[in-house]
N, C-alpha and C. Protein backbone atom coordinates (compact mmCIF):
# COMPACT_ATOMS: atom_id res chain seq x y z
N UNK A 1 59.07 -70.95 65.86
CA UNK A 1 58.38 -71.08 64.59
C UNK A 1 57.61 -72.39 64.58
N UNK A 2 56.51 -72.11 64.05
CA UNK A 2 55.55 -73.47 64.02
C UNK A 2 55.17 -73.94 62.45
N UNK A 3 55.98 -75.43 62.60
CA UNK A 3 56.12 -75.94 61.22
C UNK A 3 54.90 -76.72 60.55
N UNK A 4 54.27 -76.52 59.22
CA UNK A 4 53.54 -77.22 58.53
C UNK A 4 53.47 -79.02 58.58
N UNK A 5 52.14 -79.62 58.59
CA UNK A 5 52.46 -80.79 59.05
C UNK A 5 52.67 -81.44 57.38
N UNK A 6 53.49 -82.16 57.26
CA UNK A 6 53.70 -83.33 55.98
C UNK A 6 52.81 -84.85 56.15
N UNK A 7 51.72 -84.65 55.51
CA UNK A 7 51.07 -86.36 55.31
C UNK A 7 52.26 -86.75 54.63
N UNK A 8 51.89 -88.55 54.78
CA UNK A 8 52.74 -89.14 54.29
C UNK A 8 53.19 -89.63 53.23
N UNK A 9 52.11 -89.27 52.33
CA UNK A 9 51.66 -89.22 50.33
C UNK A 9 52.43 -88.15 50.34
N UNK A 10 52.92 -86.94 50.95
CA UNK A 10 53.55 -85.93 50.82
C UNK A 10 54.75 -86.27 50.37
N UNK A 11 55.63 -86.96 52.03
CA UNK A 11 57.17 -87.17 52.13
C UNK A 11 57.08 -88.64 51.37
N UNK A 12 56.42 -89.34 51.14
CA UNK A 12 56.50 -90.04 49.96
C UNK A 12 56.97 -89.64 48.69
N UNK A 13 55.88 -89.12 48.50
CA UNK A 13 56.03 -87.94 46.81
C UNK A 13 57.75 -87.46 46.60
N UNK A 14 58.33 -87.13 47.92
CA UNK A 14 58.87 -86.07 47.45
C UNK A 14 60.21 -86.72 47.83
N UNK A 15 60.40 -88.29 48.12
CA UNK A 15 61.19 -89.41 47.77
C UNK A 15 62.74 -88.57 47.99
N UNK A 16 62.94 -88.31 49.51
CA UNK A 16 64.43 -87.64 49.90
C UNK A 16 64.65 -86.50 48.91
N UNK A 17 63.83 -85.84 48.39
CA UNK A 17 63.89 -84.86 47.72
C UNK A 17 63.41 -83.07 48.38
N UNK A 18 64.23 -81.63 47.98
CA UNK A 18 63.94 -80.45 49.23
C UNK A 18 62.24 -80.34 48.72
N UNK A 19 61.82 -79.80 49.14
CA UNK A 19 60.64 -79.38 49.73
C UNK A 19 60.91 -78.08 49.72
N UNK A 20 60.02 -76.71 48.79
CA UNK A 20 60.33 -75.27 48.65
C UNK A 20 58.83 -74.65 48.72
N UNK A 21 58.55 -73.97 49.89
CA UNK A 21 57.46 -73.46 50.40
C UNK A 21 57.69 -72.01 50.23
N UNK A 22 56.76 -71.52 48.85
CA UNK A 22 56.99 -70.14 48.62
C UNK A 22 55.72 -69.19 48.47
N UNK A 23 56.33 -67.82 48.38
CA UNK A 23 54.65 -67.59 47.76
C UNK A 23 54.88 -67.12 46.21
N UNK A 24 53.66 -66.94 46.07
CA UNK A 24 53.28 -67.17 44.51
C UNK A 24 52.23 -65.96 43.75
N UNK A 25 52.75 -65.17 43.41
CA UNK A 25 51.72 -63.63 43.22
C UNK A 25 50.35 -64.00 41.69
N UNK A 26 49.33 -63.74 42.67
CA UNK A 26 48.28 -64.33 41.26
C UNK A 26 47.39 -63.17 41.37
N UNK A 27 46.60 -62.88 40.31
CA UNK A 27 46.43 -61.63 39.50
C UNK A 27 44.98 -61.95 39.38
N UNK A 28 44.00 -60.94 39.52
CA UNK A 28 42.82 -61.11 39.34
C UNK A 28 42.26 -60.70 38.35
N UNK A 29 41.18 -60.46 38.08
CA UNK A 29 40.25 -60.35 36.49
C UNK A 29 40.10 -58.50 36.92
N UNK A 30 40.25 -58.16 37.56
CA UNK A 30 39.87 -56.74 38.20
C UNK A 30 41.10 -55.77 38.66
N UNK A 31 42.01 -56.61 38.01
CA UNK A 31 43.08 -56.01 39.08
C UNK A 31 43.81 -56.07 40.06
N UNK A 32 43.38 -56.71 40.85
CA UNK A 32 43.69 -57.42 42.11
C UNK A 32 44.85 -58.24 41.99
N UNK A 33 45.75 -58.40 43.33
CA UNK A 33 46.57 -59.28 43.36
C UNK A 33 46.65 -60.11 44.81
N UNK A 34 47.31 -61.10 44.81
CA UNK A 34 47.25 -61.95 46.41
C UNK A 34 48.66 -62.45 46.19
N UNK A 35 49.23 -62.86 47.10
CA UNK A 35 50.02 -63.58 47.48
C UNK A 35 50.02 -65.12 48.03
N UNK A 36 50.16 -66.12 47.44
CA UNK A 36 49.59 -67.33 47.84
C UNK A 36 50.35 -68.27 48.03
N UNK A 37 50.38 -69.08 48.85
CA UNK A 37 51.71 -70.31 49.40
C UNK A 37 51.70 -70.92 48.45
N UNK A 38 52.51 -71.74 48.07
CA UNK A 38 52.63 -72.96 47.10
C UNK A 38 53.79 -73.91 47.65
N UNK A 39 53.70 -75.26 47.37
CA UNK A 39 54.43 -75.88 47.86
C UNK A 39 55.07 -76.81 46.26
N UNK A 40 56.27 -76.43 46.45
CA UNK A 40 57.07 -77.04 45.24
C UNK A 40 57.95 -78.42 45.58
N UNK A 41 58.91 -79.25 44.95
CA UNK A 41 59.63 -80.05 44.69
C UNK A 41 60.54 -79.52 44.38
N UNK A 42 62.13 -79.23 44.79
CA UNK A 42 63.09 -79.32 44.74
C UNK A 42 63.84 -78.19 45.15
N UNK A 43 64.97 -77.53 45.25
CA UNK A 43 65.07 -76.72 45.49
C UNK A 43 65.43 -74.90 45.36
N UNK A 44 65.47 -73.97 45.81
CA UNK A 44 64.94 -72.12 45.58
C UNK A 44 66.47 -72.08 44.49
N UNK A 45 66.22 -71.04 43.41
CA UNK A 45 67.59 -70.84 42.71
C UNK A 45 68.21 -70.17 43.67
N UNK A 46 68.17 -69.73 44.47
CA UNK A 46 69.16 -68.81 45.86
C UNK A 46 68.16 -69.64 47.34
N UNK A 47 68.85 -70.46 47.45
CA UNK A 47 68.52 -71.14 48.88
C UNK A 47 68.91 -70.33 49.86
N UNK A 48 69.89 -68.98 49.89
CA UNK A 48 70.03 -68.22 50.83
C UNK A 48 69.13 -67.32 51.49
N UNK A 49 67.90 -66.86 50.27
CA UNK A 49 66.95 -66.06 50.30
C UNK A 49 65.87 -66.45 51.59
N UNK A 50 66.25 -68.31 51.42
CA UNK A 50 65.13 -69.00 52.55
C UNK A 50 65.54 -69.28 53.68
N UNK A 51 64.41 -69.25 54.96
CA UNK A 51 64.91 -69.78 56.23
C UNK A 51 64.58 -71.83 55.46
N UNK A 52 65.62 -72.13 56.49
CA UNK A 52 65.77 -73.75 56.26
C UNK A 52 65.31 -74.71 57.46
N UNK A 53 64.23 -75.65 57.08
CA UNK A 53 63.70 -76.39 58.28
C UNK A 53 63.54 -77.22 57.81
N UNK A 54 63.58 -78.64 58.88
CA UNK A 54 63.84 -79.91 58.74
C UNK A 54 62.19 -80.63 59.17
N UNK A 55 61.13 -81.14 58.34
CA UNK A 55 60.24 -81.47 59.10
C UNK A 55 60.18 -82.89 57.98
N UNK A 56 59.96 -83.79 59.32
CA UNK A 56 59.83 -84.82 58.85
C UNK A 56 60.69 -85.65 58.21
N UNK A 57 62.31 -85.37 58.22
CA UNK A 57 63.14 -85.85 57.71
C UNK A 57 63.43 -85.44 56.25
N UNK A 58 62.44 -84.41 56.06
CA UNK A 58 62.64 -83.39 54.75
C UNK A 58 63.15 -82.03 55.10
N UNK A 59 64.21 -82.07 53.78
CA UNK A 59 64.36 -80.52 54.31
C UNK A 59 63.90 -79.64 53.46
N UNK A 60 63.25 -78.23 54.13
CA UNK A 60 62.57 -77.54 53.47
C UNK A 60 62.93 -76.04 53.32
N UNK A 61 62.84 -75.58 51.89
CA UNK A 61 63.04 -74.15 52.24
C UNK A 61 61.80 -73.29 52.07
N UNK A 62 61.23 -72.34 53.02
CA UNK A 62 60.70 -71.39 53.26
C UNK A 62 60.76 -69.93 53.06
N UNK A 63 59.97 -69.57 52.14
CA UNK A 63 60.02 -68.15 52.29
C UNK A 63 59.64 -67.51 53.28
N UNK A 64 60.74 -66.23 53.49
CA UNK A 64 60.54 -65.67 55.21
C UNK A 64 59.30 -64.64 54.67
N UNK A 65 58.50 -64.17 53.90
CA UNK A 65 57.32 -63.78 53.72
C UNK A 65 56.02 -64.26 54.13
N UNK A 66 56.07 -65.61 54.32
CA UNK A 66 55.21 -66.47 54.83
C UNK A 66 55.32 -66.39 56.33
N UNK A 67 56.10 -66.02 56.83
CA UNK A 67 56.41 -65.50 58.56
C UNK A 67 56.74 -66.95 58.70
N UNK A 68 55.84 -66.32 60.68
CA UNK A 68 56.92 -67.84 61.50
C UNK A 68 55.43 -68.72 61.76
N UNK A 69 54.06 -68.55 61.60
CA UNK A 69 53.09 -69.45 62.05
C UNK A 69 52.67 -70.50 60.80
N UNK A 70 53.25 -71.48 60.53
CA UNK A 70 52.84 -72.24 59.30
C UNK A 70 52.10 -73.70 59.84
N UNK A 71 52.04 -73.78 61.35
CA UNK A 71 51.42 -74.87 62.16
C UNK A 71 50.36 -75.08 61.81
N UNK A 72 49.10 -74.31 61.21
CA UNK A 72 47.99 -74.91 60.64
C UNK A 72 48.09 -75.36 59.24
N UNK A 73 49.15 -75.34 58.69
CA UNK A 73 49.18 -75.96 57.21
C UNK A 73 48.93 -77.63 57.40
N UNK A 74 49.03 -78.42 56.32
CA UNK A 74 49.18 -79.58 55.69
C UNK A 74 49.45 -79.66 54.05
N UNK A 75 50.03 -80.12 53.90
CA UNK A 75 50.95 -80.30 52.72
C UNK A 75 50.58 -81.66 52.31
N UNK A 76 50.42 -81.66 51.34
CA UNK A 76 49.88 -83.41 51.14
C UNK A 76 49.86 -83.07 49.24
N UNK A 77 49.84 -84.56 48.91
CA UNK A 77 50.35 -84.70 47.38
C UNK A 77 49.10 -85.64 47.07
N UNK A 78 48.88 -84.93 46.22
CA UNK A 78 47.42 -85.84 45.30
C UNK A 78 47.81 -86.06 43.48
N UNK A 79 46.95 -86.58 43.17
CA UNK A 79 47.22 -86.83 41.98
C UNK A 79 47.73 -88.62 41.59
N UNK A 80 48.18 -88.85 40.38
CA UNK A 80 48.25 -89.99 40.12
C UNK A 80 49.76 -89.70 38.88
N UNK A 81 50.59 -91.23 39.02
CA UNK A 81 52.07 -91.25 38.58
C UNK A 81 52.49 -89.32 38.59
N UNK A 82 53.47 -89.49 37.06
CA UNK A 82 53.26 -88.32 36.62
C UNK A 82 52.93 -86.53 36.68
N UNK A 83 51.23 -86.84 37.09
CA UNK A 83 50.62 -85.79 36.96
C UNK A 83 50.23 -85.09 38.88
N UNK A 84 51.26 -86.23 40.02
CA UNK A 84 50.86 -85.89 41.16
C UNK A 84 51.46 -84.66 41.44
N UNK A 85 51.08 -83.88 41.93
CA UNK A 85 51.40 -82.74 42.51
C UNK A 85 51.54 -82.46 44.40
N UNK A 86 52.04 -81.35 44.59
CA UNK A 86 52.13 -80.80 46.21
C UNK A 86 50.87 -80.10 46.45
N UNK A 87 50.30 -79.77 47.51
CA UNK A 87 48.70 -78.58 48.07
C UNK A 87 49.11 -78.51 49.37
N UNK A 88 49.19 -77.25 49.27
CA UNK A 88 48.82 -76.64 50.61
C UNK A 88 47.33 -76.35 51.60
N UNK A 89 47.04 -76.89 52.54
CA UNK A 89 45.95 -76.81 52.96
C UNK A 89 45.99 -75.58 54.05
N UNK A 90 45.07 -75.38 54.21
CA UNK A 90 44.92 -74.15 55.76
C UNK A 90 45.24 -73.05 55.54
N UNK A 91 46.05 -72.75 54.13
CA UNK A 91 46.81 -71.37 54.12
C UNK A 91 45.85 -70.43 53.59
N UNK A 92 46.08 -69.31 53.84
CA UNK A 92 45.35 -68.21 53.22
C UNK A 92 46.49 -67.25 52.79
N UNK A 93 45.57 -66.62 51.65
CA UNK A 93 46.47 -65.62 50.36
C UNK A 93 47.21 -64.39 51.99
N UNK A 94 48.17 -63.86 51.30
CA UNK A 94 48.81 -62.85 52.25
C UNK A 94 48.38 -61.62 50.84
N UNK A 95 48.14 -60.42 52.40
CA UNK A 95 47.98 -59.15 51.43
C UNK A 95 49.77 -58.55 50.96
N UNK A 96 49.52 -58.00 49.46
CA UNK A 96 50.60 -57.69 48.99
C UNK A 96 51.20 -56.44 49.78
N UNK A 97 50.15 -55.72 50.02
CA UNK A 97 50.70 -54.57 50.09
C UNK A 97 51.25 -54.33 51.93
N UNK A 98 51.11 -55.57 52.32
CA UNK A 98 52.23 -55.40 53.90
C UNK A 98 53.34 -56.33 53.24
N UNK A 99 53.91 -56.50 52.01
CA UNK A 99 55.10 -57.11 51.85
C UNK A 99 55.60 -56.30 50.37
N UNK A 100 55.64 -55.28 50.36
CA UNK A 100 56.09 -54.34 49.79
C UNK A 100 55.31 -54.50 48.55
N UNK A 101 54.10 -54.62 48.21
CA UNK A 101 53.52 -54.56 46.91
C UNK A 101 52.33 -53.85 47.00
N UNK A 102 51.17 -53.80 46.08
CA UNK A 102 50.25 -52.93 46.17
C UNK A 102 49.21 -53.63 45.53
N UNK A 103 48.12 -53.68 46.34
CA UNK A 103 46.94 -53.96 45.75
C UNK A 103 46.07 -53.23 45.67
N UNK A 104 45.72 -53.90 44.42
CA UNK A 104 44.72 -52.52 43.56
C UNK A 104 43.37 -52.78 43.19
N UNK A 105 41.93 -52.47 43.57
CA UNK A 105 40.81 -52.46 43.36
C UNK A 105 40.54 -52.03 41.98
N UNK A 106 39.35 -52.86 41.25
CA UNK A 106 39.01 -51.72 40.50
C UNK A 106 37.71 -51.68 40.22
């Protein structure tokens, strides 16, 4: 498995804290749906659900929907106090309907 790289505003941000790499179902104006990575702060209400990897001295849980190639990601934290957040870079939406869902044209 090839792990997402963490800048260091990232494992900063996230100050010995898990790291939860999931996807995220978003809904279009038409109908449509995608599946999209997101990278959260802390950790899955069922951590069993996730495979568990250590990058960067963070540990992270992963949704196994996202498969095993996550090597072109970057993960990096922008923003300011407060209002900083996690981004995923490199990723692209996964189709629903090879992970048991259905997408619908209209």
């Amino acid at each position: 498995m090839s792990v997402p790289h963490l800048t260091p505003a990232a494992v900063e941000h996230l100050a010995g804290r898990p790291l939860l790499i999931r996807v995220s179902p978003r809904h279009g104006c038409c109908g449509g749906r995608a599946l999209l990575p997101v990278a959260e702060v802390g950790p899955p209400a069922d951590p069993d659900d996730y495979r568990t990897e250590v990058i960067d001295g963070v540990t992270c849980f992963v949704d196994p929907l996202l498969g095993d190639d996550l090597g072109g990601w970057t993960i990096d934290a922008f923003g300011i106090g407060r209002w900083k957040r996690l981004q995923i870079d490199g990723a692209e939406g996964l189709d629903p309907s090879a992970h048991g869902g259905t997408c619908q044209s209209g």
